[in-house]
C-alpha atoms as a PDB file:
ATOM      1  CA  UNK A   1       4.453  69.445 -42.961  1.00  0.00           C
ATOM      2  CA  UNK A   2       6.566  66.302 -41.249  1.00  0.00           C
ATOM      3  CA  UNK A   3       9.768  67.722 -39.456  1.00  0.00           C
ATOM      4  CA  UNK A   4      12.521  64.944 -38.001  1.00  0.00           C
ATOM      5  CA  UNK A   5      14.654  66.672 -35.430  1.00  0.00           C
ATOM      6  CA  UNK A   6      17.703  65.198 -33.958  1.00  0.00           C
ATOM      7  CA  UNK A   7      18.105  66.627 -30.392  1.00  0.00           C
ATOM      8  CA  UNK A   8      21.755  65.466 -30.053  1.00  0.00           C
ATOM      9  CA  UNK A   9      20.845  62.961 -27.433  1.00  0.00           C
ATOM     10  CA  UNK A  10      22.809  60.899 -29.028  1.00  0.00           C
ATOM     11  CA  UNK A  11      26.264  62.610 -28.605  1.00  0.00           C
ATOM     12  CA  UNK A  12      25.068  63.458 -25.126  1.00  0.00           C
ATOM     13  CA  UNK A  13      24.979  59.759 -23.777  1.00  0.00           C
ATOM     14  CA  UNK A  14      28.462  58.782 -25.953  1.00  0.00           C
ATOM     15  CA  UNK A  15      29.532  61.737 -23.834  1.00  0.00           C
ATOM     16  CA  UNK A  16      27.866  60.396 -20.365  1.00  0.00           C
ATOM     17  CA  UNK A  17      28.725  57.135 -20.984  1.00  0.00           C
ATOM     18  CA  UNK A  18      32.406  57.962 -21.836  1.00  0.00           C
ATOM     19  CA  UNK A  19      32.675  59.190 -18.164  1.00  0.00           C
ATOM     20  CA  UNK A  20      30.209  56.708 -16.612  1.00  0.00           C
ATOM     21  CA  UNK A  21      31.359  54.084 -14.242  1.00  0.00           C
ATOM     22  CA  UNK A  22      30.648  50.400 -14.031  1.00  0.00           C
ATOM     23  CA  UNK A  23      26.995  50.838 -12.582  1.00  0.00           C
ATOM     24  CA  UNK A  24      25.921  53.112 -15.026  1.00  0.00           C
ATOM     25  CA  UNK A  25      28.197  52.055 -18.149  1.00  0.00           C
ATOM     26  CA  UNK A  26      25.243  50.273 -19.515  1.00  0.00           C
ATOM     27  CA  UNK A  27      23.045  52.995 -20.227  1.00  0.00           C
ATOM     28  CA  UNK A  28      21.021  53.885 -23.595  1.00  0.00           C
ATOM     29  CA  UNK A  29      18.778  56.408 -24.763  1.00  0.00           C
ATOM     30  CA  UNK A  30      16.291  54.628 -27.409  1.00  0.00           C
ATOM     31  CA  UNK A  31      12.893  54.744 -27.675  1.00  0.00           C
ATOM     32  CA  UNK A  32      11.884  51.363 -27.566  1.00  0.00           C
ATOM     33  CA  UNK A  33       9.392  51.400 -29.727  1.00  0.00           C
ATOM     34  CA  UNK A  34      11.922  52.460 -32.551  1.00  0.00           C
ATOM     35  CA  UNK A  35      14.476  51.133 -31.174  1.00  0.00           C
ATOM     36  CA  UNK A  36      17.129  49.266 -34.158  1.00  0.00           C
ATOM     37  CA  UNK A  37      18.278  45.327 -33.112  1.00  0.00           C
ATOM     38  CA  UNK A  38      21.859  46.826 -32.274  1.00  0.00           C
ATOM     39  CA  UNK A  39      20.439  49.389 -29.676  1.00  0.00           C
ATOM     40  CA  UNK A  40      18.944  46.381 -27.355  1.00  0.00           C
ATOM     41  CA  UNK A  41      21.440  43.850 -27.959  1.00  0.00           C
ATOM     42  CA  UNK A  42      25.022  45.714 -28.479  1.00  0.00           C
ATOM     43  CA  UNK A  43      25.942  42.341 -29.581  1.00  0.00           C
ATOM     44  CA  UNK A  44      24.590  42.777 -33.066  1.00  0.00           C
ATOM     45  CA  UNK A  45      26.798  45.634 -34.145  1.00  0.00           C
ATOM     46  CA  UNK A  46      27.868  49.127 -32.880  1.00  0.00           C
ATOM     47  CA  UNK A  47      25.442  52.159 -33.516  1.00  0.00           C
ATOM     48  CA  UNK A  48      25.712  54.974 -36.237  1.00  0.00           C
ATOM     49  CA  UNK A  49      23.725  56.439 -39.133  1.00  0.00           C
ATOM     50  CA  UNK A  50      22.352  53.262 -39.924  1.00  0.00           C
ATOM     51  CA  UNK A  51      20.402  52.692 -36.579  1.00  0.00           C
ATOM     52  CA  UNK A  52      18.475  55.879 -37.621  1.00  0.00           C
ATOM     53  CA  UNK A  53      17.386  54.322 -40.956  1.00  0.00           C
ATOM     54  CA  UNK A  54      15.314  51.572 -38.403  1.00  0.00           C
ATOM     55  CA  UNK A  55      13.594  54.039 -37.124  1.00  0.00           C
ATOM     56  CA  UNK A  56      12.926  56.019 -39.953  1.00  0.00           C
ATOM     57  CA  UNK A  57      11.795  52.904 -41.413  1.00  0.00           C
ATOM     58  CA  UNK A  58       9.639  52.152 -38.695  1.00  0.00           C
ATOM     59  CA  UNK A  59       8.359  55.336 -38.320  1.00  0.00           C
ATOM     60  CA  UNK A  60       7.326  55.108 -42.704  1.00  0.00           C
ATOM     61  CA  UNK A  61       5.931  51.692 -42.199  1.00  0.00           C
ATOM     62  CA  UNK A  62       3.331  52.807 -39.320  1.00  0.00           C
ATOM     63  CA  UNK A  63       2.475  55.532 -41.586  1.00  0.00           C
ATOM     64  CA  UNK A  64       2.365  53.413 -44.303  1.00  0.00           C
ATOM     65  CA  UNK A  65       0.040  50.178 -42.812  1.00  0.00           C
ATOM     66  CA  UNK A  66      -2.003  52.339 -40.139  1.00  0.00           C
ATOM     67  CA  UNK A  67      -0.873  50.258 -37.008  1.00  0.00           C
ATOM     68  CA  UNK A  68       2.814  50.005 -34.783  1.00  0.00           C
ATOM     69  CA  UNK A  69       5.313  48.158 -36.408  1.00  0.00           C
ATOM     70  CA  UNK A  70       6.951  46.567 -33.356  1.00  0.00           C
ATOM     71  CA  UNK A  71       4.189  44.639 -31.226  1.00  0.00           C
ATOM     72  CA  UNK A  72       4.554  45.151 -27.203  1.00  0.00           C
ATOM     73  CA  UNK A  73       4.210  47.373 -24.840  1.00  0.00           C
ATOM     74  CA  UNK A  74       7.156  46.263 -22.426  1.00  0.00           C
ATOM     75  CA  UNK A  75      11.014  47.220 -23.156  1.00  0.00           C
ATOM     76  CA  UNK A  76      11.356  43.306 -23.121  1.00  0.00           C
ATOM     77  CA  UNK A  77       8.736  42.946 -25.852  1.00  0.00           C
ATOM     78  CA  UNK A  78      10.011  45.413 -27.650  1.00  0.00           C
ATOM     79  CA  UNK A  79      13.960  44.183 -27.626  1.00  0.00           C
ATOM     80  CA  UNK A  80      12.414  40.953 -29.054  1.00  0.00           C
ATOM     81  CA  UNK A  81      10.429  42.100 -31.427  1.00  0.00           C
ATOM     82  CA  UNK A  82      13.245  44.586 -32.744  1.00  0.00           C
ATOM     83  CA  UNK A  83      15.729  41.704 -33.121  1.00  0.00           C
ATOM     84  CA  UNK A  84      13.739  38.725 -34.243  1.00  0.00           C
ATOM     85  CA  UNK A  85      15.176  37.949 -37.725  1.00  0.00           C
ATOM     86  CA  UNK A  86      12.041  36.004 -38.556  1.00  0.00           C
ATOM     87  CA  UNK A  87      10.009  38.429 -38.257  1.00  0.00           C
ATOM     88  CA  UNK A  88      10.795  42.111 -39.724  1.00  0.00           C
ATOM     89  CA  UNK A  89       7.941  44.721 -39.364  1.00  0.00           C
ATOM     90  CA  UNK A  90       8.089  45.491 -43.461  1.00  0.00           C
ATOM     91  CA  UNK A  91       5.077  47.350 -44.607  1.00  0.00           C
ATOM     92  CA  UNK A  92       3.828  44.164 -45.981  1.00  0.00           C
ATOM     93  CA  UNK A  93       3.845  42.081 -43.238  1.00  0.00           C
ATOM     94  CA  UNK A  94       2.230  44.570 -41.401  1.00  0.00           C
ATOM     95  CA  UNK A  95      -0.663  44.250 -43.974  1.00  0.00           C
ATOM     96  CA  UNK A  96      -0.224  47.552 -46.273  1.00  0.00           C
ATOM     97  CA  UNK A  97      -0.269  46.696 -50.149  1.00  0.00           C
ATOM     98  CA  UNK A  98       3.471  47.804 -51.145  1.00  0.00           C
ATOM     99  CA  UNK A  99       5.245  46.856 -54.021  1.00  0.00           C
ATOM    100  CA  UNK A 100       7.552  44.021 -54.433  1.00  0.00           C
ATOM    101  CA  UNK A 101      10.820  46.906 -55.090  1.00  0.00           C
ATOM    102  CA  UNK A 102       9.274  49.143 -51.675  1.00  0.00           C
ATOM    103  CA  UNK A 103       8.970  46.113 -49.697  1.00  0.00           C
ATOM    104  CA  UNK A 104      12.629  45.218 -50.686  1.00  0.00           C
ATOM    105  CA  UNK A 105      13.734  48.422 -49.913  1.00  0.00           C
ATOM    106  CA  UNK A 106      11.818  48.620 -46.354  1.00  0.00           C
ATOM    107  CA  UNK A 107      13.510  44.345 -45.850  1.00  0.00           C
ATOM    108  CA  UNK A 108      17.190  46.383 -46.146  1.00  0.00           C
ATOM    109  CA  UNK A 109      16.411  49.225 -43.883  1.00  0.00           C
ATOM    110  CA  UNK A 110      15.040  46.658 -41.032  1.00  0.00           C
ATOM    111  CA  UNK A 111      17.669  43.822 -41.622  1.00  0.00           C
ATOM    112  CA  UNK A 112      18.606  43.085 -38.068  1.00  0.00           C
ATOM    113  CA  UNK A 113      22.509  43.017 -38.788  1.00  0.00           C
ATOM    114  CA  UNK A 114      23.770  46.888 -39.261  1.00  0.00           C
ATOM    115  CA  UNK A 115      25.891  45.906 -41.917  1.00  0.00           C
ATOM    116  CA  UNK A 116      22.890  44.676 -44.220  1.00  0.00           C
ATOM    117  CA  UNK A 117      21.427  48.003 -44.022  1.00  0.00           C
ATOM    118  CA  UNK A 118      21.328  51.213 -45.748  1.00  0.00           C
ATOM    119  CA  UNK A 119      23.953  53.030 -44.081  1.00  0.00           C
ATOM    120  CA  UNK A 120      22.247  55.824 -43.961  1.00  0.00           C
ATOM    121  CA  UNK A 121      18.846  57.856 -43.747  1.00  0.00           C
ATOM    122  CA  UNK A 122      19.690  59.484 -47.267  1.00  0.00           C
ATOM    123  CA  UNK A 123      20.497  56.312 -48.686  1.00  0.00           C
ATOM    124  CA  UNK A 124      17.325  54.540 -47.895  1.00  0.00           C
ATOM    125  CA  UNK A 125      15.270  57.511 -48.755  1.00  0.00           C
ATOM    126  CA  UNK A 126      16.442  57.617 -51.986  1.00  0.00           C
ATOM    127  CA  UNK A 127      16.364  53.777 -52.762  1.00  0.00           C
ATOM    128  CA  UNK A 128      12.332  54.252 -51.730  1.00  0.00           C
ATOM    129  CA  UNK A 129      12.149  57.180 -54.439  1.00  0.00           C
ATOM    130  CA  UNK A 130      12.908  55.402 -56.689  1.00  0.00           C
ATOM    131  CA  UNK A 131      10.962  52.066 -55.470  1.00  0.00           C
ATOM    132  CA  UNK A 132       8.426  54.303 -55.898  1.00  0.00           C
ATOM    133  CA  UNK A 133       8.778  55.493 -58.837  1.00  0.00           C
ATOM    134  CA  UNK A 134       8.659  52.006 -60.214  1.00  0.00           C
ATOM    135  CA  UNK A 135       5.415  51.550 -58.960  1.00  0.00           C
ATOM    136  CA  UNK A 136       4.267  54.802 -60.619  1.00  0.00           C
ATOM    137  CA  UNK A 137       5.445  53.871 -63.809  1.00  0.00           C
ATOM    138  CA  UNK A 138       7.571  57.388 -63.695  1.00  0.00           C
ATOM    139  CA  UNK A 139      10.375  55.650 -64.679  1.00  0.00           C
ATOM    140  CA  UNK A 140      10.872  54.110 -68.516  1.00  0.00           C
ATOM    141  CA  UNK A 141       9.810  50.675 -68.833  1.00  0.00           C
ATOM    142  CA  UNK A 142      13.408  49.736 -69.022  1.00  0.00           C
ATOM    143  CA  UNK A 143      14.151  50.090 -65.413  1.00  0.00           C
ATOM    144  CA  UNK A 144      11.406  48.217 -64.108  1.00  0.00           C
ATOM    145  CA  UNK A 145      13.093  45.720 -61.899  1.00  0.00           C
ATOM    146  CA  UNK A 146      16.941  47.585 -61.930  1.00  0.00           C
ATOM    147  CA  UNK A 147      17.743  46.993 -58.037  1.00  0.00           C
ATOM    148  CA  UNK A 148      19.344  50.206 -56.425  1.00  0.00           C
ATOM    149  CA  UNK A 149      22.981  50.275 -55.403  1.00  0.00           C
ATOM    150  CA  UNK A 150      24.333  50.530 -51.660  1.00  0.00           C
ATOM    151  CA  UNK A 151      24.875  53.910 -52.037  1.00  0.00           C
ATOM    152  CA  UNK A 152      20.894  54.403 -53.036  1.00  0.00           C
ATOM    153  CA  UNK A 153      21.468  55.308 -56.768  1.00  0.00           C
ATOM    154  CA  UNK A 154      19.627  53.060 -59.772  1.00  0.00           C
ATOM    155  CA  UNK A 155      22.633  51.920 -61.980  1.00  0.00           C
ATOM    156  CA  UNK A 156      22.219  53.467 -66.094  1.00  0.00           C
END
């Protein structure tokens, strides 16, 4: 049994950081290794439910190819590798043999612009379902190749 837990750490820094001064206004709490494009370079968008679908993502595509998705072992490395719109640590082109509908699925959850994402864990979990269930031929024939909505759901 897999359990994701969400320790509020999140909520805690906003909090921190809300009452931080200038030295210590730049402050995160990522793991690096999971960390989404707009965590290392605030530039790219603000955080919120759809930072968590990177690392979920992340997290699925390790599991998925058998090796780390982001290469490095250094923050620096890391904040690169996380943002580096050439280069997006799908399970494909980290070697696994995926479907053409679960790698497309895996390309929206890692897009490096927030707003190209699923916007949320639930949303991305359910596109994959049904990605999925392509592959499986679980689903009729019919909607082989229907593209899920924004919201996660496979248009009748």
């Amino acid at each position: 049994m897999v359990k994701l837990v969400d320790f509020g750490v999140a909520k805690v820094m906003s909090d921190v950081l809300a009452n931080a001064d200038e030295d210590t206004a730049d402050l995160r709490s990522m793991t690096p290794a999971y960390a989404a494009p707009e965590q290392v370079s605030p530039a790219l968008g603000s955080t919120g439910p759809w930072t968590d679908v990177v690392a979920f993502a992340l997290m699925l595509g390790e599991v998925i190819a058998g090796k780390d998705a982001l290469e490095g072992s250094e923050y620096e490395a890391l904040a690169r590798a996380s943002a580096n719109p050439d280069q997006r640590p799908t399970p494909r082109t980290l070697g696994a043999d995926v479907s053409d509908d679960v790698e497309a699925v895996f390309a929206k959850a890692l897009a490096v612009r927030p707003e190209h994402r699923w916007q949320n864990a639930s949303d991305f979990w359910s596109a994959l379902n049904v990605a999925a269930a392509v592959k499986r031929t679980l689903v009729s024939p019919s909607m082989r190749g229907v593209e899920p909505t924004d919201s996660g759901a496979v248009p009748s």
